[in-house]
Protein backbone atom coordinates (compact mmCIF):
# COMPACT_ATOMS: atom_id res chain seq x y z
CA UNK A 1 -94.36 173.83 -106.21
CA UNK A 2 -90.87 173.08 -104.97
CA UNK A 3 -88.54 170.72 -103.73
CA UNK A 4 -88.84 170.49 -100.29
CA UNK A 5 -85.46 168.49 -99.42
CA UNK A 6 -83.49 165.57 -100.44
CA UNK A 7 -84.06 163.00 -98.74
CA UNK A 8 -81.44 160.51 -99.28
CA UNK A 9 -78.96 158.82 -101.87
CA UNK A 10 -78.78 155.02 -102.67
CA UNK A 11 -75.90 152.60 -102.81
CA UNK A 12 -76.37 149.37 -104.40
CA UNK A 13 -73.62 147.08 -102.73
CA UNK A 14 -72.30 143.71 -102.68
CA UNK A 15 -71.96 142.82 -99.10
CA UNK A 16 -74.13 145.40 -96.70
CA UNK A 17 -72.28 144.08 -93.60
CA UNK A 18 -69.19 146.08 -95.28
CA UNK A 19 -70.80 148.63 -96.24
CA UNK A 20 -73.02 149.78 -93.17
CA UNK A 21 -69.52 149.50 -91.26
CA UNK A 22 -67.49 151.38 -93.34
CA UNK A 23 -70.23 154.25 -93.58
CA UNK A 24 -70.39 153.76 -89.63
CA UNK A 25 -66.60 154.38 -89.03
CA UNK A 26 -67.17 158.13 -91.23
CA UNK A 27 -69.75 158.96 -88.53
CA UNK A 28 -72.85 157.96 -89.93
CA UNK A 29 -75.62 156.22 -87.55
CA UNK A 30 -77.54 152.95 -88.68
CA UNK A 31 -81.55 154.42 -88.82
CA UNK A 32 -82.30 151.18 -89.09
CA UNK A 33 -82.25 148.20 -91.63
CA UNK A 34 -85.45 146.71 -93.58
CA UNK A 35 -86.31 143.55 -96.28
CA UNK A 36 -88.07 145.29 -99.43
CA UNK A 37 -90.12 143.24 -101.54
CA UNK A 38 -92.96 142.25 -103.29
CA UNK A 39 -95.64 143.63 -106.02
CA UNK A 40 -95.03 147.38 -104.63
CA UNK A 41 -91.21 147.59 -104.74
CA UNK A 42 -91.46 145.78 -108.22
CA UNK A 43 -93.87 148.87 -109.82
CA UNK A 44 -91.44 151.29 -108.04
CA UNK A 45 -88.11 150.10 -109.68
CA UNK A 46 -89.64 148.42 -112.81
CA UNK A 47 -88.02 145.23 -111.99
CA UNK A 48 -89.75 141.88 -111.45
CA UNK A 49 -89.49 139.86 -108.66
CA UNK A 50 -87.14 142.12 -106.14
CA UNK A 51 -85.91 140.96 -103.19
CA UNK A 52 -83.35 143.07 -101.56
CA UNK A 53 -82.17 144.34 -98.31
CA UNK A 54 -81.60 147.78 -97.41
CA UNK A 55 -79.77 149.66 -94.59
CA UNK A 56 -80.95 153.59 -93.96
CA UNK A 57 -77.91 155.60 -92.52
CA UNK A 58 -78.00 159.18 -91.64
CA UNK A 59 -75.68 161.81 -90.96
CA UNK A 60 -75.29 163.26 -87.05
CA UNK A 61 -76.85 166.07 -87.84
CA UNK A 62 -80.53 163.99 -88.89
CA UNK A 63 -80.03 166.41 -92.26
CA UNK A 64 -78.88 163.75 -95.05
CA UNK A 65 -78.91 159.87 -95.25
CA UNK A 66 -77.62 157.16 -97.51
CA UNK A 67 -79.85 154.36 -98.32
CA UNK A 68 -77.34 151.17 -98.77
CA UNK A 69 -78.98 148.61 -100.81
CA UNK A 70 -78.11 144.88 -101.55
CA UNK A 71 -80.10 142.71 -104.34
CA UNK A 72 -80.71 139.48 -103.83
CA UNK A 73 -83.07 139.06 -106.61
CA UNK A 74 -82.89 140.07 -108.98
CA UNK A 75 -78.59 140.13 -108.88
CA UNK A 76 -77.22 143.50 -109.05
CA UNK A 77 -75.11 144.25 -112.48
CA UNK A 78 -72.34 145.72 -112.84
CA UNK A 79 -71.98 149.28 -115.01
CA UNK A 80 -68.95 149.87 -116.89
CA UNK A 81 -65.32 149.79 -115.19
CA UNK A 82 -65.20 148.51 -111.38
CA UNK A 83 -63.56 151.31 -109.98
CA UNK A 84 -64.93 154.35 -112.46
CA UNK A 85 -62.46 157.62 -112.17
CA UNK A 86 -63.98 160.98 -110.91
CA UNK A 87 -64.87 162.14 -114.55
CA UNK A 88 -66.83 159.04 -115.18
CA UNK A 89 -70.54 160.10 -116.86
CA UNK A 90 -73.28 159.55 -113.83
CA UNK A 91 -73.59 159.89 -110.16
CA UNK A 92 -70.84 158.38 -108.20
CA UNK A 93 -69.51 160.92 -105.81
CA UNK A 94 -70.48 161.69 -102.04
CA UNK A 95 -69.19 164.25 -100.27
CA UNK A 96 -69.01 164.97 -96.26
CA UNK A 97 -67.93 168.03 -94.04
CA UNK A 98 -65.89 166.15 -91.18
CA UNK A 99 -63.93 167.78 -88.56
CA UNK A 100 -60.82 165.82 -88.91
CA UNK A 101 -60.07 164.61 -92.23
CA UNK A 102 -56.81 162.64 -91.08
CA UNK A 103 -58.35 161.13 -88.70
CA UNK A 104 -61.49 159.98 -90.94
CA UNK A 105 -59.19 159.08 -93.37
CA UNK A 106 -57.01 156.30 -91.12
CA UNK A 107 -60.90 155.07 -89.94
CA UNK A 108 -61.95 154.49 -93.32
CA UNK A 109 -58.81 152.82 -93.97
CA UNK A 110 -59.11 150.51 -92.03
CA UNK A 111 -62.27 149.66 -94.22
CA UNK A 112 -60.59 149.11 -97.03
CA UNK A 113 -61.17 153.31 -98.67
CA UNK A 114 -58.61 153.72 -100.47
CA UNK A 115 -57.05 157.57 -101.51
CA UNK A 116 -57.63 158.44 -104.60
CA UNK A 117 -54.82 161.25 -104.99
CA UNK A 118 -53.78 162.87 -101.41
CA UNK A 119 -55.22 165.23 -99.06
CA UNK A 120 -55.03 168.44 -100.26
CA UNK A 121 -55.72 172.50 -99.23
CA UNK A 122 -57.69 174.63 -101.37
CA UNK A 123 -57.10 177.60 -100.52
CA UNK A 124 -57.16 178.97 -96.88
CA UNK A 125 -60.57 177.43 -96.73
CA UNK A 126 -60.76 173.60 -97.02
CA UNK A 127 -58.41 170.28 -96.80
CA UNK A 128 -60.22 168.11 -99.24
CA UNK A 129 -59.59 164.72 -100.61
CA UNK A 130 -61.66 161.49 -102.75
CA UNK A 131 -61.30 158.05 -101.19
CA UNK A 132 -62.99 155.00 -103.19
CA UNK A 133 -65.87 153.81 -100.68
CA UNK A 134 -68.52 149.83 -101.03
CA UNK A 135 -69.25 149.26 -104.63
CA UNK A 136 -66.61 151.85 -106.02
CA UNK A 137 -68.45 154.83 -104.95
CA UNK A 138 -66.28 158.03 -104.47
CA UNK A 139 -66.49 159.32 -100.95
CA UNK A 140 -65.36 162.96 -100.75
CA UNK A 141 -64.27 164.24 -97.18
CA UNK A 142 -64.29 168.24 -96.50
CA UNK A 143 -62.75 169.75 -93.64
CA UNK A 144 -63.12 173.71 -93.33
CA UNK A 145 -59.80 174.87 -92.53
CA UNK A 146 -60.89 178.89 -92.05
């Protein structure tokens, strides 16, 4: 028995309108958006009495998604600092191939990502850089260079 892929990884967010754009302007595509609740979504998460809203975004390629997710009930918490740096304990970081990291970069501006350091080359391989993303989530962008 082995994995057979992975399917997607989930966001919790604060306002899904943001975040469904700002993934949208890196060149994902909206699969579609869904209300979750009830008895069945409460066994899954081990919560009681969920109500939340979710937005299913996928890569061009059909290969990865993000699952965007915003609580209504009960109200999302908060874990540790806002705006966690990259060696932060947990899962926080994305990353993306793109084929034109300045260009995704100035988008994603415009959606309030923020650099994290600069755009740099490693190597003669990639240009790579970490932009903060909805709910403080690292976004890493990837552009092969060679």
């Amino acid at each position: 028995m082995t994995v057979q892929r992975m399917d997607n990884v989930a966001i919790v967010v604060e306002d899904l309108d943001a975040a469904v754009a700002f993934f949208a302007a890196l060149g994902l595509e909206l699969e579609g958006r869904a209300q979750v609740e009830g008895p069945w979504v409460d066994r899954i998460v081990g919560l009681d009495g969920v109500r939340s809203e979710i937005a299913m975004m996928r890569t061009p390629d059909g290969h990865s998604k993000v699952e965007l997710t915003k609580y209504h009930a009960p109200a999302a918490l908060a874990a540790g600092p806002q705006n966690p740096p990259p060696n932060t304990l947990g899962l926080h970081r994305v990353m993306f191939a793109v084929d034109d990291i300045d260009g995704t970069v100035a988008r994603l501006r415009t959606h309030g990502a923020e650099l994290l350091g600069e755009v740099t080359q490693f190597e003669s391989i990639f240009r790579l850089c970490y932009l903060r993303g909805p709910a403080g989530v690292i976004v890493a962008l990837a552009e092969r260079t060679a």
